[in-house]
N, C-alpha and C. Protein backbone atom coordinates (compact mmCIF):
# COMPACT_ATOMS: atom_id res chain seq x y z
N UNK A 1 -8.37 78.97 5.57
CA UNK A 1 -8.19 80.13 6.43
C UNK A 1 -9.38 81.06 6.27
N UNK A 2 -9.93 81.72 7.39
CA UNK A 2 -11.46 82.65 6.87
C UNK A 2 -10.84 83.38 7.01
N UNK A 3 -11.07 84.85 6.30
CA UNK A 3 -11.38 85.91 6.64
C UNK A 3 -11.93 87.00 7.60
N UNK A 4 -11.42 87.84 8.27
CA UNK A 4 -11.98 88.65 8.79
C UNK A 4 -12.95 89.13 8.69
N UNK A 5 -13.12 89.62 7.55
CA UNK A 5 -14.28 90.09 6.95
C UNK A 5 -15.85 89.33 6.47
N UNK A 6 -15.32 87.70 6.72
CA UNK A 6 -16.36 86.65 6.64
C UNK A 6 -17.30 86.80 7.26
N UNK A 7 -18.98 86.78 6.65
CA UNK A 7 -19.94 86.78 8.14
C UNK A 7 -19.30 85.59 8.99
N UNK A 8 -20.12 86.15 10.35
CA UNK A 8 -19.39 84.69 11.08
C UNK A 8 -21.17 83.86 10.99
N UNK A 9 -20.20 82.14 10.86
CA UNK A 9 -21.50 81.43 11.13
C UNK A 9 -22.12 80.88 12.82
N UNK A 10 -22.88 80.38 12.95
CA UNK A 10 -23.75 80.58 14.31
C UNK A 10 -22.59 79.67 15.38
N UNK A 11 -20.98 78.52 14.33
CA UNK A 11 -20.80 77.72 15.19
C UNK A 11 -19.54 78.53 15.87
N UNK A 12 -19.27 80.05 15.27
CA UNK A 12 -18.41 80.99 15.54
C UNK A 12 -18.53 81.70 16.35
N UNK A 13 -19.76 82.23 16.23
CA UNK A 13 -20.49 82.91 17.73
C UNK A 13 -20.56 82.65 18.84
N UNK A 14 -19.90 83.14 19.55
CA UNK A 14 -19.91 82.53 21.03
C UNK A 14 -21.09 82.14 21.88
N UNK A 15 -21.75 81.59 22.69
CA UNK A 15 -22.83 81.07 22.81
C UNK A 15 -23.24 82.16 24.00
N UNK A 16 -22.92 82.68 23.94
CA UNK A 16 -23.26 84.05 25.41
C UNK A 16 -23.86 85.03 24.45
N UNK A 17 -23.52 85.08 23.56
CA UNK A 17 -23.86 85.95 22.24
C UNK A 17 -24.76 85.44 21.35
N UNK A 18 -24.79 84.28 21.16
CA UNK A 18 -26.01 83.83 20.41
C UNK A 18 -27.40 83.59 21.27
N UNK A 19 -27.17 83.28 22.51
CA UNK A 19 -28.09 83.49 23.22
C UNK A 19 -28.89 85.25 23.95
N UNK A 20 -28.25 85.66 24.11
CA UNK A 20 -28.19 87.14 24.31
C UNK A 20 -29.82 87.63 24.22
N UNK A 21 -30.33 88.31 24.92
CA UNK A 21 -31.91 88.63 24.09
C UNK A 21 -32.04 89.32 23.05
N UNK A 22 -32.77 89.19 22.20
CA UNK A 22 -32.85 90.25 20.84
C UNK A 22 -33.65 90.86 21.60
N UNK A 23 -35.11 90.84 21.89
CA UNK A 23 -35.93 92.38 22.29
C UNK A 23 -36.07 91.81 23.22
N UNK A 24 -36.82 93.44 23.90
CA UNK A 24 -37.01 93.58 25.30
C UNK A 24 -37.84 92.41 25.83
N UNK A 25 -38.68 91.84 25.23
CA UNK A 25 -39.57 90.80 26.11
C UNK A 25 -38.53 89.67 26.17
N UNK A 26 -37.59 89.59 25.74
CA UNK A 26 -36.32 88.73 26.09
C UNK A 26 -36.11 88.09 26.91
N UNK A 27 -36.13 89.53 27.71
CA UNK A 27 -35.32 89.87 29.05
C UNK A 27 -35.61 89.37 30.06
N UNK A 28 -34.66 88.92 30.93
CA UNK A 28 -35.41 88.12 32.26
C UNK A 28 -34.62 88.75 33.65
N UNK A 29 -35.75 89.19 33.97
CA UNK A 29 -35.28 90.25 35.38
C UNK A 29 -35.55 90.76 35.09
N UNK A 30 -35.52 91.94 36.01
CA UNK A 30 -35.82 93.40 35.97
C UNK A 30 -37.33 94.40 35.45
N UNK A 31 -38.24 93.19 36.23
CA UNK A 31 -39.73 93.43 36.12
C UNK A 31 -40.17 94.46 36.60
N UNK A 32 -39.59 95.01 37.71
CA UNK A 32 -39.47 96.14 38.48
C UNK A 32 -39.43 97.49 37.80
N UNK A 33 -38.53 97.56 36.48
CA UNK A 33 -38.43 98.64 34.99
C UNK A 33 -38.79 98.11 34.11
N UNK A 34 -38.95 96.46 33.53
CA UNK A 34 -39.09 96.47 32.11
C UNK A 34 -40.29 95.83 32.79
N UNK A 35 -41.15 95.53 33.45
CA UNK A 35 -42.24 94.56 33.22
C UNK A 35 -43.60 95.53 32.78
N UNK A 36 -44.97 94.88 32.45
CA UNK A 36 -46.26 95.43 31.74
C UNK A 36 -46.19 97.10 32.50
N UNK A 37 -46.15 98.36 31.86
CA UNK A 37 -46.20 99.81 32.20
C UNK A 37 -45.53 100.24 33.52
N UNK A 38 -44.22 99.59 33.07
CA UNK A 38 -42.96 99.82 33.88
C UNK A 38 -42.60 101.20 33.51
N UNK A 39 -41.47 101.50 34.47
CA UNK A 39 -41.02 103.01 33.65
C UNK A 39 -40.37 102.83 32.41
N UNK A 40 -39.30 101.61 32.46
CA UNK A 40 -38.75 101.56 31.39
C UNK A 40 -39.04 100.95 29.93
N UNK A 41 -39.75 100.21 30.17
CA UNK A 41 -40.94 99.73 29.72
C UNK A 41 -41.31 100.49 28.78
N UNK A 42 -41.86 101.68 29.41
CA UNK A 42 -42.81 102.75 28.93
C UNK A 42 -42.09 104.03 28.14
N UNK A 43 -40.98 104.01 28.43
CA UNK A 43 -39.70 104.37 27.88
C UNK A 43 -39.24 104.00 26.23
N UNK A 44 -39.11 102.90 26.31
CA UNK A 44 -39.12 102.06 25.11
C UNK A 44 -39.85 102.16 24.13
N UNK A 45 -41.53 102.15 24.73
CA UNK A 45 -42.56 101.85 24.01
C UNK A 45 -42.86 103.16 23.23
N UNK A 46 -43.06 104.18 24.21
CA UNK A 46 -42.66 105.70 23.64
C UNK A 46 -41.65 106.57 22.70
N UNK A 47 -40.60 105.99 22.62
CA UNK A 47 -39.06 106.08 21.78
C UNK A 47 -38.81 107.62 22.53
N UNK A 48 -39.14 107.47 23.99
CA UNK A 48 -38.08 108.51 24.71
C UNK A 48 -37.80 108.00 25.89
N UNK A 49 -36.30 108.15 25.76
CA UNK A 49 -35.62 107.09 26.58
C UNK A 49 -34.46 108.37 26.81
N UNK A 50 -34.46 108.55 28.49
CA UNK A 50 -34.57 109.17 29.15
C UNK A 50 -32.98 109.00 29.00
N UNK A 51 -31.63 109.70 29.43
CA UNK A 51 -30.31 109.49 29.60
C UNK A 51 -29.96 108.67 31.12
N UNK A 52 -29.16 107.83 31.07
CA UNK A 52 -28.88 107.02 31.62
C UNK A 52 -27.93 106.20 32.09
N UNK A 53 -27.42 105.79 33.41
CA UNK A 53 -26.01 105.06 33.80
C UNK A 53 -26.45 104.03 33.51
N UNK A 54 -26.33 102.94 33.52
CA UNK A 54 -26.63 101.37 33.96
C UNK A 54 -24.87 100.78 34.31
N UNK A 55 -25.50 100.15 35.82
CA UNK A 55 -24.67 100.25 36.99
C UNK A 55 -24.66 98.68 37.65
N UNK A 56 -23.62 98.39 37.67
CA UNK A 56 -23.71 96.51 38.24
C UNK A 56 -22.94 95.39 37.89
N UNK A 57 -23.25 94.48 38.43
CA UNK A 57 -21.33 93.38 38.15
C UNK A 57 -21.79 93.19 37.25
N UNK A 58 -20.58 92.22 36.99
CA UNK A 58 -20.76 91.85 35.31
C UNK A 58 -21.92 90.62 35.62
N UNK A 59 -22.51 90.87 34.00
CA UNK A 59 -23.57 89.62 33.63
C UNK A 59 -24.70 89.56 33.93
N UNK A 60 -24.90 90.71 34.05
CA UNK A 60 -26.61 91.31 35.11
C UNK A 60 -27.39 91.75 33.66
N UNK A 61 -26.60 91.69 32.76
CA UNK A 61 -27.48 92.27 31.72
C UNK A 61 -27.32 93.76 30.71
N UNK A 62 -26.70 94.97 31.25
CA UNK A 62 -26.24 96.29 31.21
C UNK A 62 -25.55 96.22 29.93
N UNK A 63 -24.86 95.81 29.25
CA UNK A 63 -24.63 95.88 28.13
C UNK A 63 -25.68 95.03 27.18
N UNK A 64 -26.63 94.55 27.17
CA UNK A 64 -27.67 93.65 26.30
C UNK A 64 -28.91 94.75 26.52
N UNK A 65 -28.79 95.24 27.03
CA UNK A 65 -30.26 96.52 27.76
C UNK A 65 -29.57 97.69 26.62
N UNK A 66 -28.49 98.14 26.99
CA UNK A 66 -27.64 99.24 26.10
C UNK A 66 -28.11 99.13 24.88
N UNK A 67 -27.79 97.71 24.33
CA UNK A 67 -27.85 97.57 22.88
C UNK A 67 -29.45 97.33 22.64
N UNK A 68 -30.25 96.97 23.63
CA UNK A 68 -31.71 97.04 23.06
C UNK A 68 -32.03 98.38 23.13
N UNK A 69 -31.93 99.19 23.31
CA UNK A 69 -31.49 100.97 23.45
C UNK A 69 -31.49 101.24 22.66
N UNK A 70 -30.11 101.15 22.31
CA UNK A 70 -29.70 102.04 20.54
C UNK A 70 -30.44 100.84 19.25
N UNK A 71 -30.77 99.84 19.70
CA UNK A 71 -31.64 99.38 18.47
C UNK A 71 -33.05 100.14 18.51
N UNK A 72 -33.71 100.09 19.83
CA UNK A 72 -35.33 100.66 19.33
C UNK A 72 -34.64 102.35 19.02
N UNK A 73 -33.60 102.63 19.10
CA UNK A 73 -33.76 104.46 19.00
C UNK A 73 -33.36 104.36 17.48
N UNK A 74 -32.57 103.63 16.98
CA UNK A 74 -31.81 103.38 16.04
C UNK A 74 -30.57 104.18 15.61
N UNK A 75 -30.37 103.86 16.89
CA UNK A 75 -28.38 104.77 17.34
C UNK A 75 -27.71 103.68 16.94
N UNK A 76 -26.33 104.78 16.82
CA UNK A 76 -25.04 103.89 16.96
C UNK A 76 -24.95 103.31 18.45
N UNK A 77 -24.08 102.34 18.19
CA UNK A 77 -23.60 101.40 19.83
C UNK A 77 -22.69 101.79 20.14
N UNK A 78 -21.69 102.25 21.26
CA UNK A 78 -20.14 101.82 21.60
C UNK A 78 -20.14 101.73 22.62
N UNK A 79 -20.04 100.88 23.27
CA UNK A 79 -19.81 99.59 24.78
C UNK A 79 -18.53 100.30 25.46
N UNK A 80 -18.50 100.72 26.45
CA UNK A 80 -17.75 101.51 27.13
C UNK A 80 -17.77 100.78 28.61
N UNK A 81 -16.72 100.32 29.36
CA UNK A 81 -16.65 99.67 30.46
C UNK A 81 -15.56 100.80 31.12
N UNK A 82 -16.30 100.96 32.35
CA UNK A 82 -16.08 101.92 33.26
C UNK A 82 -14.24 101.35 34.10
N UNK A 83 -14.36 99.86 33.97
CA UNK A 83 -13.12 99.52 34.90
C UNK A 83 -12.24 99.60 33.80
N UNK A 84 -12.55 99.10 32.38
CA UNK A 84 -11.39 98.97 31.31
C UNK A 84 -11.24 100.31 30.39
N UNK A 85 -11.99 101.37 30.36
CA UNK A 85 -11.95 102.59 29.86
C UNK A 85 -11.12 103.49 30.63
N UNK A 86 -10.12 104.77 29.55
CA UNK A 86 -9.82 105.93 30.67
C UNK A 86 -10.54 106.96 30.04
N UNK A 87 -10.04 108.05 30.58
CA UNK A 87 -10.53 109.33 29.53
C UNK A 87 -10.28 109.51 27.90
N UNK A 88 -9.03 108.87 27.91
CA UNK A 88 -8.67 108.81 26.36
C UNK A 88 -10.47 108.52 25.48
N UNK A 89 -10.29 106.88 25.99
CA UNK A 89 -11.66 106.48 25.24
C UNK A 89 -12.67 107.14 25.26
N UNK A 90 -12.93 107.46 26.61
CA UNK A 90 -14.35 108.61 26.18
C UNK A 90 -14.17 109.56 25.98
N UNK A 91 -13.18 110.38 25.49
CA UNK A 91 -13.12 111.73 24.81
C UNK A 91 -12.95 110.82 23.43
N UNK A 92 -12.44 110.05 22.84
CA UNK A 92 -12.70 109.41 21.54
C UNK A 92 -14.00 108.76 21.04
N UNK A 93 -14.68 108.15 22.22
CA UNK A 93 -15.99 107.93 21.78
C UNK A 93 -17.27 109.07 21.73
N UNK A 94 -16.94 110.20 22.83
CA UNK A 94 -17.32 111.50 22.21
C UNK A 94 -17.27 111.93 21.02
N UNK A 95 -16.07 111.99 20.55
CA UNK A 95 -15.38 112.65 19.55
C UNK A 95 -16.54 111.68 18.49
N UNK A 96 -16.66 110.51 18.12
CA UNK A 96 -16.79 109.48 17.49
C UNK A 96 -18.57 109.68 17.24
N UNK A 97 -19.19 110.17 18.43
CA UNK A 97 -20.30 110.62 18.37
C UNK A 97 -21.10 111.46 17.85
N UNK A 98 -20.04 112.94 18.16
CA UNK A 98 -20.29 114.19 17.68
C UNK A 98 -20.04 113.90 15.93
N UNK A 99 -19.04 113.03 15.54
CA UNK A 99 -19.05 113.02 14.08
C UNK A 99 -20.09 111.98 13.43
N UNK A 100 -20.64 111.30 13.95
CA UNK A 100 -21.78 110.27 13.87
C UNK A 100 -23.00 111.60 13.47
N UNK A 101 -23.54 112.27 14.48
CA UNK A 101 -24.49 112.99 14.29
C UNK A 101 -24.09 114.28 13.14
N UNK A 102 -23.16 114.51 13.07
CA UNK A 102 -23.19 115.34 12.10
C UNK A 102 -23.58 114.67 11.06
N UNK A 103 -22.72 113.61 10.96
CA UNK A 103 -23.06 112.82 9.55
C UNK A 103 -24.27 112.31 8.70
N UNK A 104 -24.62 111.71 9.87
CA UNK A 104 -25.96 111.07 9.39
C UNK A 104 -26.96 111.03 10.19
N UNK A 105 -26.91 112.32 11.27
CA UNK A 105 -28.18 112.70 12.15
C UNK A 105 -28.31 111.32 13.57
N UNK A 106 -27.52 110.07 13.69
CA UNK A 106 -28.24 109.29 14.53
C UNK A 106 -27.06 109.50 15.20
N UNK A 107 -28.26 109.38 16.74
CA UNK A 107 -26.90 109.51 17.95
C UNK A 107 -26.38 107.91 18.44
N UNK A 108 -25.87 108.27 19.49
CA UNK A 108 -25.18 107.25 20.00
C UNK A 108 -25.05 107.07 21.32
N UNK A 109 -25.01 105.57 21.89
CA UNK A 109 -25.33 105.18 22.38
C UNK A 109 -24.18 104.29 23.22
């Protein structure tokens, strides 16, 4: 029986997830913002990264962009889906934020 708490190994990981891009040159699409002195691009490269919706069906990428986000800023993550979220959650992931930065200065993402 594993544990919860077990790292998981690579044959646990779901393959949408192990494939996933780690950095931005990853990424495929969206040459238009991330390609050579794109805005977003340039965003990144700078470590000011402007506030932001990211908007679109599923599987376009918007949550893998998020998390390359709070990795180059070196924020917290919390994945918030607009159809499966109510207010509860984002007044808790607020809440969750504001005590993040008190704590240990990094925001979130």
């Amino acid at each position: 029986m594993s544990s919860l708490f077990e790292p998981q190994t690579p044959s646990s990981v779901p393959l949408a997830e192990q494939l996933r891009p780690k950095t931005l040159d990853e990424v495929v699409g969206q040459t238009h913002l991330l390609g050579e002195s794109k805005p977003l691009r340039r965003a990144f490269e700078s470590g000011k990264l402007p506030s932001m919706i990211l908007w679109g069906p599923p599987g376009v990428g918007k949550t893998t962009l998020a998390r390359l986000i709070a990795q180059t800023a070196d924020a917290e993550f919390v994945p918030l889906s607009a159809v499966l979220s109510g207010i509860k959650d984002i007044r808790e992931a607020v809440e969750r934020a504001e005590m993040t930065l008190q704590q240990t200065g990094r925001n979130t993402i």
